[in-house]
Protein backbone atom coordinates (compact mmCIF):
# COMPACT_ATOMS: atom_id res chain seq x y z
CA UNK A 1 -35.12 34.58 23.83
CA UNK A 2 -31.62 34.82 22.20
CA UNK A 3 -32.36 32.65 19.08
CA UNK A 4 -36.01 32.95 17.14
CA UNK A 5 -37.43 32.39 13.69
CA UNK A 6 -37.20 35.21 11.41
CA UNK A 7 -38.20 36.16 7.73
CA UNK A 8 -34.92 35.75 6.67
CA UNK A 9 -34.03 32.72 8.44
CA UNK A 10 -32.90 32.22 12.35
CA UNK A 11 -31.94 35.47 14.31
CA UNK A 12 -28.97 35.01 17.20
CA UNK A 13 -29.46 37.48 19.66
CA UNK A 14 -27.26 37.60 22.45
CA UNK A 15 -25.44 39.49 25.26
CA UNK A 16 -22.43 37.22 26.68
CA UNK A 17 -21.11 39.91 29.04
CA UNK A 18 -24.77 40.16 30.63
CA UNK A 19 -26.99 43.75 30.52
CA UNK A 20 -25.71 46.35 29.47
CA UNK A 21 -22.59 44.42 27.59
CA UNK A 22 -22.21 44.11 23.57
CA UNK A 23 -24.95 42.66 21.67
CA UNK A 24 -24.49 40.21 18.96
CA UNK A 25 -26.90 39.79 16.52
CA UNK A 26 -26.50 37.69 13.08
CA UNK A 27 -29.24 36.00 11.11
CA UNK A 28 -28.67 31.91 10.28
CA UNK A 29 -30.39 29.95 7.40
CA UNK A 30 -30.97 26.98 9.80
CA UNK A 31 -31.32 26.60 13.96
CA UNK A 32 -28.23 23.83 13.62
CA UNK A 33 -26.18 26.70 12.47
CA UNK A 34 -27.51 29.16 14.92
CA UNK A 35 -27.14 27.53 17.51
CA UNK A 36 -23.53 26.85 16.56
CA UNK A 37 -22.96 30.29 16.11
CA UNK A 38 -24.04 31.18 19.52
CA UNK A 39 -21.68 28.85 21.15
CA UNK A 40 -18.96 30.10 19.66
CA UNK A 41 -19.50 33.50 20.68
CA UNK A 42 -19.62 33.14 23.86
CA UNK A 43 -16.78 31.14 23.86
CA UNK A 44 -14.83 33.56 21.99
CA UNK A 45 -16.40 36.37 25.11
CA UNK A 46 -15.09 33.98 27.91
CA UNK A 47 -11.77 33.18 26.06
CA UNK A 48 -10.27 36.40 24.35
CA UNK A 49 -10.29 39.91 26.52
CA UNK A 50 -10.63 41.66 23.53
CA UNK A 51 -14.20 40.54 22.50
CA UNK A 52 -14.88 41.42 26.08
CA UNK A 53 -16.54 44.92 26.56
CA UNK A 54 -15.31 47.41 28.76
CA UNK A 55 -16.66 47.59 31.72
CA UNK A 56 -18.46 50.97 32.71
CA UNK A 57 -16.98 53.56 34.43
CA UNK A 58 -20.08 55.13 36.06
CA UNK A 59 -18.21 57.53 38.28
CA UNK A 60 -18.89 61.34 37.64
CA UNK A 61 -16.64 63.76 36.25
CA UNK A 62 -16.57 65.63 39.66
CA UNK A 63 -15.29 62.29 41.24
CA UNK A 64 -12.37 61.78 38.79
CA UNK A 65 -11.82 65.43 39.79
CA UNK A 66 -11.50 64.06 43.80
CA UNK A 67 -9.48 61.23 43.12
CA UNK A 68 -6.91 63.23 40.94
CA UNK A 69 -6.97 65.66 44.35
CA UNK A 70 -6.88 63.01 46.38
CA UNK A 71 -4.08 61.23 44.82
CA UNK A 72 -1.75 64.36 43.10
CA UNK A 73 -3.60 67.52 43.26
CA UNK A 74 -3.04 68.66 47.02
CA UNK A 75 0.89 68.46 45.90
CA UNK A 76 0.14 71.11 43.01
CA UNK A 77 0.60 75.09 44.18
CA UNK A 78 -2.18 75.96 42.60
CA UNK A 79 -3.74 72.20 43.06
CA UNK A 80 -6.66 74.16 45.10
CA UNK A 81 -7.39 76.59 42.28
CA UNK A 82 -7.20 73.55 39.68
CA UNK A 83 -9.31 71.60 41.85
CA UNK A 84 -11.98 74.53 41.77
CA UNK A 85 -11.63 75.31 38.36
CA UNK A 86 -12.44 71.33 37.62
CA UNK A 87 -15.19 71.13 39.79
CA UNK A 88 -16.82 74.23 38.40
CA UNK A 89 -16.37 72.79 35.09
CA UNK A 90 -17.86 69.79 35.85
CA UNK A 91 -21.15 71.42 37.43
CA UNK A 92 -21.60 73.67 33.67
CA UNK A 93 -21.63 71.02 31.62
CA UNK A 94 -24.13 68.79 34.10
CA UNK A 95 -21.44 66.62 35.64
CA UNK A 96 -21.58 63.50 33.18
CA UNK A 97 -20.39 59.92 33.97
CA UNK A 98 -17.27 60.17 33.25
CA UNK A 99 -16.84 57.31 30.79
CA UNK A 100 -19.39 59.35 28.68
CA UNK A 101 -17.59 62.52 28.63
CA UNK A 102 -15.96 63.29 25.08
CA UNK A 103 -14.36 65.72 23.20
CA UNK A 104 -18.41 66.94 21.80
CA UNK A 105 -18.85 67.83 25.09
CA UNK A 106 -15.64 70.28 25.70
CA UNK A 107 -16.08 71.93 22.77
CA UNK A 108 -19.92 72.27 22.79
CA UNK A 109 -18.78 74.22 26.30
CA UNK A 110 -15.95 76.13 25.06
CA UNK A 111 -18.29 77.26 22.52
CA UNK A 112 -20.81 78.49 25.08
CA UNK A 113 -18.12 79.86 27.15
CA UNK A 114 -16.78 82.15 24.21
CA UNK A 115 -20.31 83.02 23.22
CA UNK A 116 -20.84 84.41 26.96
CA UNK A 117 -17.72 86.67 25.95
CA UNK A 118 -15.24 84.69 28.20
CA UNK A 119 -11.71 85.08 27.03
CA UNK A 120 -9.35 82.02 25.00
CA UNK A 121 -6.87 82.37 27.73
CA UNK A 122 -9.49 81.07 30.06
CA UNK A 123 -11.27 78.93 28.21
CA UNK A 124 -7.76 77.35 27.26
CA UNK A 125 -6.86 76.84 30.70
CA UNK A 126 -9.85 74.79 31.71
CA UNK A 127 -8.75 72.82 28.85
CA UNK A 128 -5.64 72.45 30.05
CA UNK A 129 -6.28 71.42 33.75
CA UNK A 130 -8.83 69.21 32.48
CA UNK A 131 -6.07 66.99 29.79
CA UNK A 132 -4.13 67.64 32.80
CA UNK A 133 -5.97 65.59 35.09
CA UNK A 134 -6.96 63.04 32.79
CA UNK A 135 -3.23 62.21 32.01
CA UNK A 136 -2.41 62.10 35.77
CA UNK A 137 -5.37 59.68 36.75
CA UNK A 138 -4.06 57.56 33.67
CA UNK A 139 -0.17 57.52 35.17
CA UNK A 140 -1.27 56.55 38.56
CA UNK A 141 -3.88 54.17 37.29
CA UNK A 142 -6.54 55.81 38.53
CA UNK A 143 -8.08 55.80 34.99
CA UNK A 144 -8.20 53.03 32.11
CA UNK A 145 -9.21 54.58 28.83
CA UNK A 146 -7.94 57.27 26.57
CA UNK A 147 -7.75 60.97 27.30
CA UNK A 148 -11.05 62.05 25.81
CA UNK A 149 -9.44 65.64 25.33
CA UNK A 150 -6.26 64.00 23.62
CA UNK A 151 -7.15 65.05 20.16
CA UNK A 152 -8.68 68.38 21.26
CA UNK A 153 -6.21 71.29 20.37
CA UNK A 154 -6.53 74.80 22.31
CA UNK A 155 -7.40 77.82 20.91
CA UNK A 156 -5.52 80.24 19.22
CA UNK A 157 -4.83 83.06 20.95
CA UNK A 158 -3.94 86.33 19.60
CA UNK A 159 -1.02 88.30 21.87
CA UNK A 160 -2.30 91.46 23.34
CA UNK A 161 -0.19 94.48 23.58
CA UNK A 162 2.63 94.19 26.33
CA UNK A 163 1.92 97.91 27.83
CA UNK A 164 5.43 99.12 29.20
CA UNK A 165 5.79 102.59 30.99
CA UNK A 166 8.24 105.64 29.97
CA UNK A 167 10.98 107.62 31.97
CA UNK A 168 8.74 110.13 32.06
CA UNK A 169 5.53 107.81 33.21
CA UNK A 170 7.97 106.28 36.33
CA UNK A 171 8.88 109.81 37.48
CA UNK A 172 4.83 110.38 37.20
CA UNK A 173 3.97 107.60 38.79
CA UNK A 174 6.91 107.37 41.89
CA UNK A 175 6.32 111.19 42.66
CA UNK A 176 2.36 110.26 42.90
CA UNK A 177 3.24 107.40 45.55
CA UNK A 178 5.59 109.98 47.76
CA UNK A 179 3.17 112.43 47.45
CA UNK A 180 0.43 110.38 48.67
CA UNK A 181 2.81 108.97 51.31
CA UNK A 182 2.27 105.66 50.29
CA UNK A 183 5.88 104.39 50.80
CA UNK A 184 5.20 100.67 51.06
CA UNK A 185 3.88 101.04 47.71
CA UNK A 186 6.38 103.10 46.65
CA UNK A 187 8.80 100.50 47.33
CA UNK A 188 7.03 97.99 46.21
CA UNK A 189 7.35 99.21 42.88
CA UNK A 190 10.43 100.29 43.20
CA UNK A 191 11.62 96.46 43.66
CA UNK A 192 9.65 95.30 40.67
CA UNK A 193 11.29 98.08 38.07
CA UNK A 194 14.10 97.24 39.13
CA UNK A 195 14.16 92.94 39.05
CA UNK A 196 11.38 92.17 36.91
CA UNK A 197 9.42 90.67 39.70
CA UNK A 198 5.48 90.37 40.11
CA UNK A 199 4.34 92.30 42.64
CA UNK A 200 3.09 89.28 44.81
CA UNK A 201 6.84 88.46 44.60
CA UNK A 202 7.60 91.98 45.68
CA UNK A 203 5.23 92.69 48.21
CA UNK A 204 5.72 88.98 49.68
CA UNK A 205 9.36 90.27 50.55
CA UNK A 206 10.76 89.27 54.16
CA UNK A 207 13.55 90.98 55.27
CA UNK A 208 16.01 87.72 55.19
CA UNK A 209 15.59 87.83 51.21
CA UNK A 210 17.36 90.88 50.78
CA UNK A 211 21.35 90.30 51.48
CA UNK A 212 24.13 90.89 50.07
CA UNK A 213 23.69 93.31 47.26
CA UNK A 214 20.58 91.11 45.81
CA UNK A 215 16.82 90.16 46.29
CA UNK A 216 16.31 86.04 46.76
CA UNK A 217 12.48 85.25 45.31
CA UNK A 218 11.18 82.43 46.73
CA UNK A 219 8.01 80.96 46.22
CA UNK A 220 7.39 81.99 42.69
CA UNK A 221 4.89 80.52 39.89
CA UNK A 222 7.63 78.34 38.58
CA UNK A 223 8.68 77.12 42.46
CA UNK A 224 12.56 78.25 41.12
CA UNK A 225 14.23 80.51 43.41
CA UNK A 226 16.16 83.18 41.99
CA UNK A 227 18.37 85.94 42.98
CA UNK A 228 18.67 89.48 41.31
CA UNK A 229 21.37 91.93 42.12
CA UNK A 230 19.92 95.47 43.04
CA UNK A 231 21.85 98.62 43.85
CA UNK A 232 22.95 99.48 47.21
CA UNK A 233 20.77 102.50 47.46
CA UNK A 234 17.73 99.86 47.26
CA UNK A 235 19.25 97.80 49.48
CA UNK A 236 19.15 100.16 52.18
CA UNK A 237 15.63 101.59 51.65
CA UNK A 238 14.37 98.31 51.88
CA UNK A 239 16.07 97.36 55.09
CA UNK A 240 15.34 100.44 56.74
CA UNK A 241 11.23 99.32 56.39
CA UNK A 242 9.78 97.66 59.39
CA UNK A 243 6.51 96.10 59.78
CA UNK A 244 5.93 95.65 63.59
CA UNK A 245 5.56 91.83 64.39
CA UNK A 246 6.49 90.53 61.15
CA UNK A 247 9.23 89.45 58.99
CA UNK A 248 7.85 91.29 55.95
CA UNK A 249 9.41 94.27 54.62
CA UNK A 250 5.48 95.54 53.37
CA UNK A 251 1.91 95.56 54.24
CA UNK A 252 -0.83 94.84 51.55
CA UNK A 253 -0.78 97.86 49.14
CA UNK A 254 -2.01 97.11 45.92
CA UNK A 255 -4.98 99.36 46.18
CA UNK A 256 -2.21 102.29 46.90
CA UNK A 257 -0.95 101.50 43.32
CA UNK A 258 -4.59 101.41 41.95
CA UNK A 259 -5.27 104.73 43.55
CA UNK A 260 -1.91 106.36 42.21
CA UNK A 261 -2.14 104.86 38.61
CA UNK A 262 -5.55 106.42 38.57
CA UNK A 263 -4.34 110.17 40.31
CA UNK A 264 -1.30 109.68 37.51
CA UNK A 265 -3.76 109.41 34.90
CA UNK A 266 -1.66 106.69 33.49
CA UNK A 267 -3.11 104.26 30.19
CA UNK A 268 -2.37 100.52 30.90
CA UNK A 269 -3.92 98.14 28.64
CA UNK A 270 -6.50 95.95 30.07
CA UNK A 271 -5.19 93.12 32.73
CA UNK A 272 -1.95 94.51 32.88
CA UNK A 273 -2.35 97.16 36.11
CA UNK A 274 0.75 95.95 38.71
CA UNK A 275 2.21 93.50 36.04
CA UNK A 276 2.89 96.76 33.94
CA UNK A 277 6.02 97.02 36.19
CA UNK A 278 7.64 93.48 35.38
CA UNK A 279 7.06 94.13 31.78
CA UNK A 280 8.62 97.72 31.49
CA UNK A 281 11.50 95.85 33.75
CA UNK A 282 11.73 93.57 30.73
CA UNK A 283 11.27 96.26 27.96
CA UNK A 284 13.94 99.01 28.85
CA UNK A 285 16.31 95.74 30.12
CA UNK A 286 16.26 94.56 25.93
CA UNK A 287 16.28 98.69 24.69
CA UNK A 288 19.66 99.16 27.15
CA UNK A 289 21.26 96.60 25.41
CA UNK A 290 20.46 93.30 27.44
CA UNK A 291 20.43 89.64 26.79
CA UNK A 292 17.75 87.58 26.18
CA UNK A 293 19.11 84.71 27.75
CA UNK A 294 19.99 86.78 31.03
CA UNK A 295 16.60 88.13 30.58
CA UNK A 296 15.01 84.76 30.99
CA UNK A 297 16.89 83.80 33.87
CA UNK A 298 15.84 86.73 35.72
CA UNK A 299 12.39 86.59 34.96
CA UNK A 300 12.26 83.03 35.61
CA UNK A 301 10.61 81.73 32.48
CA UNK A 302 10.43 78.53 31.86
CA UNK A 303 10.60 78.75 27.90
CA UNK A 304 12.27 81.16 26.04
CA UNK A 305 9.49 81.31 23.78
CA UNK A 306 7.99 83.24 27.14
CA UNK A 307 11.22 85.80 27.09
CA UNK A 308 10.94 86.58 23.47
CA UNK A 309 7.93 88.60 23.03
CA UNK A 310 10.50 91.51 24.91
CA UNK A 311 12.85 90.38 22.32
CA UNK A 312 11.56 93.25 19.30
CA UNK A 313 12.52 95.90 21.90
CA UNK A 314 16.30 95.46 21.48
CA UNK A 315 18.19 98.05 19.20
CA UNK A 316 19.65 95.76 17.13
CA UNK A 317 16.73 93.41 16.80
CA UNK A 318 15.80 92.30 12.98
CA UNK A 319 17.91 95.33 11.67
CA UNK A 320 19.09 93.06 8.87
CA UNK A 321 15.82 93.79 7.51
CA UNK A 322 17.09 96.64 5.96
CA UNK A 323 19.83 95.88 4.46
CA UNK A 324 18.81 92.12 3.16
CA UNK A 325 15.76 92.92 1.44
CA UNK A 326 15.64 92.75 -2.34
CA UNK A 327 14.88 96.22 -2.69
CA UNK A 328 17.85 97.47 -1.00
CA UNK A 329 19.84 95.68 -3.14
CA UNK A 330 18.02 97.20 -6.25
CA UNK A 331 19.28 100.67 -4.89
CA UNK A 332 22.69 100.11 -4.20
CA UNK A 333 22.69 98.76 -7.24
């Protein structure tokens, strides 16, 4: 019954968009009036969009996670890994309609997530792919409200220790490969030390990406090529490697550098093992004197926020410092 006598008077009680709509509810002194009042609004439902609730969106969070694969994800390079990452997500936090997922729920998960001991970085990359995907589906109109992680800022990470390796820890660590015999391996690293490449770049290598005095990634994280010039000498060891029925300069080796790290008895922070190479690449390129802005290009950074973390390594870097500061003026005075 949407109008009945009440204490107070007469009680309107009414749901113009039908179950599971908005309720009105307002008490009348008279049945004239109430009636009246319960004309009007659901005149005012039929006439203006805005008194009109939303209709439900009673798809799951691992369905939005489909359609944004469906419809943009598959044209990602790391669209599979997103896509797993998303649906994974969606399973821990019990896979809510998706219309009644909110910011709560993220961060009552990132809080479990950092309670089980799983790192910011990670935990801020879920976040990411997830804003991602919500901003996609809204572009392509796959998706009608607000991003519900739109006011949700990441986590503040703290930067870990870049680990870089000596003169004396390359000699260690090359003798250990040709020692071992471990020459594709050897090489491998060679390449990285000596363009700043990741070793998946490196070890990737096919033999029509080395020409002409330089090594042509292609392929990379960013999906920029980029050429780096390397010395003849490396030109020629790397051209002289075949691997029989392929185009690729190197089989898989990276548990040759494991091995040879560990025989070297070398200290690498943690989650830094073949990546040690592109960062002592960068290092000893800023302490020789390099640019920063060369530096970027050839690691293919996107930002140079990214390049600048190498930046403290070069001699002349903040050396100001010591002649600027209030105290050294005090002495000279």
């Amino acid at each position: 019954m949407t109008i009945k006598k009440s204490a107070n008077g007469w009680l309107v009680d009414v749901q113009p968009a039908g179950r599971g709509g908005k309720r009105f509810r307002k008490t009348l002194p008279t049945k004239a009036e109430a009636l009246r009042w319960e004309t009007w609004i659901k005149s005012q439902v039929a006439q203006e969009p805005e008194w009109q609730p939303a209709r439900r969106d009673i798809r799951h969070l691992s369905e939005l996670v489909e359609t944004w694969w469906e419809h943009a994800g598959q044209g990602l390079r790391n669209g599979a890994k997103q896509r797993a990452t998303l649906l994974n997500f969606a399973l821990a936090i019990g896979n809510p309609v998706a219309d009644r997922f909110d910011a709560e729920d993220f961060s009552a998960y990132r809080k479990s997530r950092l309670e089980q001991g799983i790192s910011p970085n990670t935990v801020n990359r879920v976040h990411a792919y997830c804003r991602s995907m919500f901003n996609e589906l809204r572009r392509l109109k796959k998706w009608d409200r607000e991003n519900p992680l739109r006011e949700v800022r990441q986590l503040r990470v703290v930067e870990v220790e870049l680990g870089f390796l000596t003169g004396d820890d390359i000699r260690l660590l090359l003798g250990t490969f040709e020692r071992s015999g471990h020459r594709d391996a050897l090489l491998v690293s060679k390449v990285c030390l000596a363009t700043g490449a990741r070793w998946s770049e490196a070890e990737g290598l096919g033999r029509t990406q080395v020409r002409h005095g330089a090594i042509h990634l292609s392929g990379t994280k960013s999906g920029k090529n980029r050429s780096i010039p390397i010395s003849a000498g490396l030109e020629a060891e790397l051209l002289a490697q075949v691997v029989p029925g392929s185009d690729r300069l190197f089989k898989g080796c990276y548990n040759d550098f494991r091995d040879a790290v560990i025989k070297a008895e070398l200290k690498l922070p943690d989650g830094q093992l073949t990546h040690v190479l592109r960062h002592t690449f960068a290092s000893h390129f800023m302490m020789n004197g390099g640019n920063i802005l060369v530096l970027q290009r050839i690691l293919g950074h996107s930002t140079l926020a990214m390049t600048m973390r190498y930046a403290h390594f070069a001699p002349d870097h903040l050396q100001e410092a010591r002649l600027l500061n209030p105290l050294a003026a005090l002495t000279l005075g």
